[in-house]
Protein backbone atom coordinates (compact mmCIF):
# COMPACT_ATOMS: atom_id res chain seq x y z
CA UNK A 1 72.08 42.67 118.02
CA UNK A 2 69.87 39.66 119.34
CA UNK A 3 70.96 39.84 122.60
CA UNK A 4 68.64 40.80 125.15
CA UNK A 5 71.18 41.95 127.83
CA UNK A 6 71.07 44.99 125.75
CA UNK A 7 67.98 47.34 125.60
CA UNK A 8 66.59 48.34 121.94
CA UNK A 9 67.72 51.68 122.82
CA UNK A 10 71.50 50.45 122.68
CA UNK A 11 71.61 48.54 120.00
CA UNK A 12 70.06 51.34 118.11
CA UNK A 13 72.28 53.83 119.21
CA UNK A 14 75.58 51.32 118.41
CA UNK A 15 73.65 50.85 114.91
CA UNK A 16 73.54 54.90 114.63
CA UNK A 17 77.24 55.27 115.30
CA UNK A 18 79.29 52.27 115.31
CA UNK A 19 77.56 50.30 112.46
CA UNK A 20 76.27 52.48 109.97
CA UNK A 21 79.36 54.55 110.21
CA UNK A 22 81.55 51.76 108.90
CA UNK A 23 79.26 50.74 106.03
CA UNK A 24 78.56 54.35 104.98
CA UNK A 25 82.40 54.67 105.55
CA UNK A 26 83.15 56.13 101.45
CA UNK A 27 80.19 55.82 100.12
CA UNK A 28 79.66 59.32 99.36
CA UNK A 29 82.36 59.58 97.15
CA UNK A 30 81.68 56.66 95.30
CA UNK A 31 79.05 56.51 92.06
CA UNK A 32 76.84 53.60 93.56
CA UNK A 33 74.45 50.91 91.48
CA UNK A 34 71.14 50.76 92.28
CA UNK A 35 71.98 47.20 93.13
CA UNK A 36 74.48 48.18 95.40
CA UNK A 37 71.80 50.80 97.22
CA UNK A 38 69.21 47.71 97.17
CA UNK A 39 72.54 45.49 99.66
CA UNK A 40 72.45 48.39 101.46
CA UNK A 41 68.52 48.87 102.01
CA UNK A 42 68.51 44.43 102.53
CA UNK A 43 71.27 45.12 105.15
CA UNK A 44 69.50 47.82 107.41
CA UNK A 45 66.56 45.52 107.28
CA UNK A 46 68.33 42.74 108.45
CA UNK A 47 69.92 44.55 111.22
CA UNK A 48 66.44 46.19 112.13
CA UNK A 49 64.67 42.63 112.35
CA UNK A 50 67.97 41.57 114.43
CA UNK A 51 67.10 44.53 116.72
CA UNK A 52 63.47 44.30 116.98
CA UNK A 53 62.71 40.66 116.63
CA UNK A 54 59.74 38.56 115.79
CA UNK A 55 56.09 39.38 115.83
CA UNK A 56 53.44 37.56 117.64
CA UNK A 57 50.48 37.17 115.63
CA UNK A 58 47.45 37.04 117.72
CA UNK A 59 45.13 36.22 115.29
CA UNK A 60 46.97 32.55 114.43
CA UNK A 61 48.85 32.44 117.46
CA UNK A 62 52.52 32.29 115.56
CA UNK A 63 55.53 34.57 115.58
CA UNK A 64 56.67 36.44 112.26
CA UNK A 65 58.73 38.55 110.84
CA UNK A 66 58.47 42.48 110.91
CA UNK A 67 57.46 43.68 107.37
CA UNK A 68 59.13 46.03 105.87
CA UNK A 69 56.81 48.99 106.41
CA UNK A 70 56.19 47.80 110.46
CA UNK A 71 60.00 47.94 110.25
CA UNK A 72 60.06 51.52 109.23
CA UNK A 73 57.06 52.60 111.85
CA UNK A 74 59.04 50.64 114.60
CA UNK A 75 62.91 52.34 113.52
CA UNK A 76 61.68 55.61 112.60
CA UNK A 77 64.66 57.48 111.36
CA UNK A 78 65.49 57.66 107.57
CA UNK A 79 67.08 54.75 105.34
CA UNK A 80 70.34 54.07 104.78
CA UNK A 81 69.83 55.36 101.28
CA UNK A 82 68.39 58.72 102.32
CA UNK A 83 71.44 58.82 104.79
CA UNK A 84 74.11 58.06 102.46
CA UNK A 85 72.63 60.99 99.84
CA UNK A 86 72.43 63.71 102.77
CA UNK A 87 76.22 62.81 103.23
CA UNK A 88 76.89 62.85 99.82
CA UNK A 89 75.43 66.02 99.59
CA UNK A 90 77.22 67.78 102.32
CA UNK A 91 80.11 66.26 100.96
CA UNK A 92 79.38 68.46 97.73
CA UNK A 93 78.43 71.86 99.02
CA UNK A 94 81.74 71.50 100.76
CA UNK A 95 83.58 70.49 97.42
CA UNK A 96 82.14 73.22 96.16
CA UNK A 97 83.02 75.87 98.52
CA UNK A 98 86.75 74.60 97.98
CA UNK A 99 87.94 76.44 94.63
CA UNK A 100 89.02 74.42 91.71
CA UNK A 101 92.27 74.80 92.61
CA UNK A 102 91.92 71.75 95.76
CA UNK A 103 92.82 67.89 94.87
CA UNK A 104 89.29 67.13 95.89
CA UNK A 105 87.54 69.52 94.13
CA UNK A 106 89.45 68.40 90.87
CA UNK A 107 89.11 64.67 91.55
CA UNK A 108 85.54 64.56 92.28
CA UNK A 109 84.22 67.34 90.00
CA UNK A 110 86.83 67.44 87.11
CA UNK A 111 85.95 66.27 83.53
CA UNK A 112 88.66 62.67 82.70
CA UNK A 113 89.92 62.46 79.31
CA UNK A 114 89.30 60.03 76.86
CA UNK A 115 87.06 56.91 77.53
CA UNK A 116 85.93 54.87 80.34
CA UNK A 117 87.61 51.89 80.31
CA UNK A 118 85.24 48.93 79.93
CA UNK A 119 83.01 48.18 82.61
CA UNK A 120 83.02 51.16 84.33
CA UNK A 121 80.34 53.18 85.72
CA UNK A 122 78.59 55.57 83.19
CA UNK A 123 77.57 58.11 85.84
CA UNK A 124 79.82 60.16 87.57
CA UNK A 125 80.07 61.27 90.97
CA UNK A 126 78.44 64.87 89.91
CA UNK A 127 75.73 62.71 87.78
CA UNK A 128 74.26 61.71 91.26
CA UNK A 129 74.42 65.24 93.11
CA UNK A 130 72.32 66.23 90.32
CA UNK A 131 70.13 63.78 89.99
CA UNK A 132 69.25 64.22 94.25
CA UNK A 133 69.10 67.53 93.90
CA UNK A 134 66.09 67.24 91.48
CA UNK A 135 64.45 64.89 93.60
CA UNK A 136 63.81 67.89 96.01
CA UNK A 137 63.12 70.13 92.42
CA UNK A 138 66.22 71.96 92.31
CA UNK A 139 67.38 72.31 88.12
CA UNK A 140 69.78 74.84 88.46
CA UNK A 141 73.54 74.61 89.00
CA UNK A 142 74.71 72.96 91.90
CA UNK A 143 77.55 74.78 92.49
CA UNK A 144 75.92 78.35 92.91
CA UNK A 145 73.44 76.86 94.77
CA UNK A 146 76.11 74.92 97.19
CA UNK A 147 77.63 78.91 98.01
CA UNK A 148 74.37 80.15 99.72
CA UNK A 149 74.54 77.80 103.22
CA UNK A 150 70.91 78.56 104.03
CA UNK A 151 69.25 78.05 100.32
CA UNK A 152 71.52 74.88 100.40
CA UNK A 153 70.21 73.59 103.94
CA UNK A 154 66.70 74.38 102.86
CA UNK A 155 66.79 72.01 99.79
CA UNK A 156 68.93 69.39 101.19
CA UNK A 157 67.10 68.77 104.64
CA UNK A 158 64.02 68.88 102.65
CA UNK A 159 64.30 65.31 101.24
């Protein structure tokens, strides 16, 4: 990513596909920390300052690191965090559409017996599609919602 054979064009485009596609590889399926989505955010950053480099002040007349924020204004396309809950969203309206009677549809939105052993994550995978569902104010049930395609487009793409 710090090679300048390659334009920032490239290496953006084999972040886009090759890269993020192996990190995000799972992650929708999986019920993830907030420490886990702050690696994540700390690993796009890197990558971004990898891809476009240092900073010449010309106040002081040093080079420096891309804040955050330039970072964002420079990349332009949404986090890795925003990515990984678009995914997981998809993910659920087609889960949804499936029927109960599917493997996935029973492993990801079926109720486990007993306790959680200890450890575990209190929040389950349906916890989060919930939870980013009301950040774009949707309260209602998910799973109605998930059988209109358009609604469901309309209040997923909106985030």
């Amino acid at each position: 990513m710090s090679s300048r054979i390659l334009s920032r064009n490239i290496k953006l485009r084999i972040y886009k596909t090759i890269i993020l596609s192996v990190v995000l590889y799972g992650c929708e399926t999986r019920s993830l920390t907030l420490k886990e989505e702050k690696k994540l955010r700390i690993f796009e950053n890197k990558i971004a300052r990898k891809i476009f480099g240092p900073r010449k002040d010309e106040q002081r007349d040093e080079w420096r690191k891309l804040h955050n924020l330039e970072l964002y204004n420079l990349y332009g396309i949404p986090d890795i965090i925003r990515t990984l809950r678009l995914r997981r969203l998809q993910l659920a309206r087609n889960v949804a559409r499936m029927g109960n009677g599917r493997r996935a549809h029973k492993f990801l939105v079926g109720k486990s017996e007993g306790t959680r052993p200890r450890g575990r994550s209190k929040i389950r995978w349906e916890d989060y599609i919930i939870k980013d569902l009301k950040e774009v104010d949707y309260e209602s049930d998910w799973m109605t919602l998930a059988q209109d395609r358009v609604t469901w487009r309309a209040y997923v793409w909106r985030q």
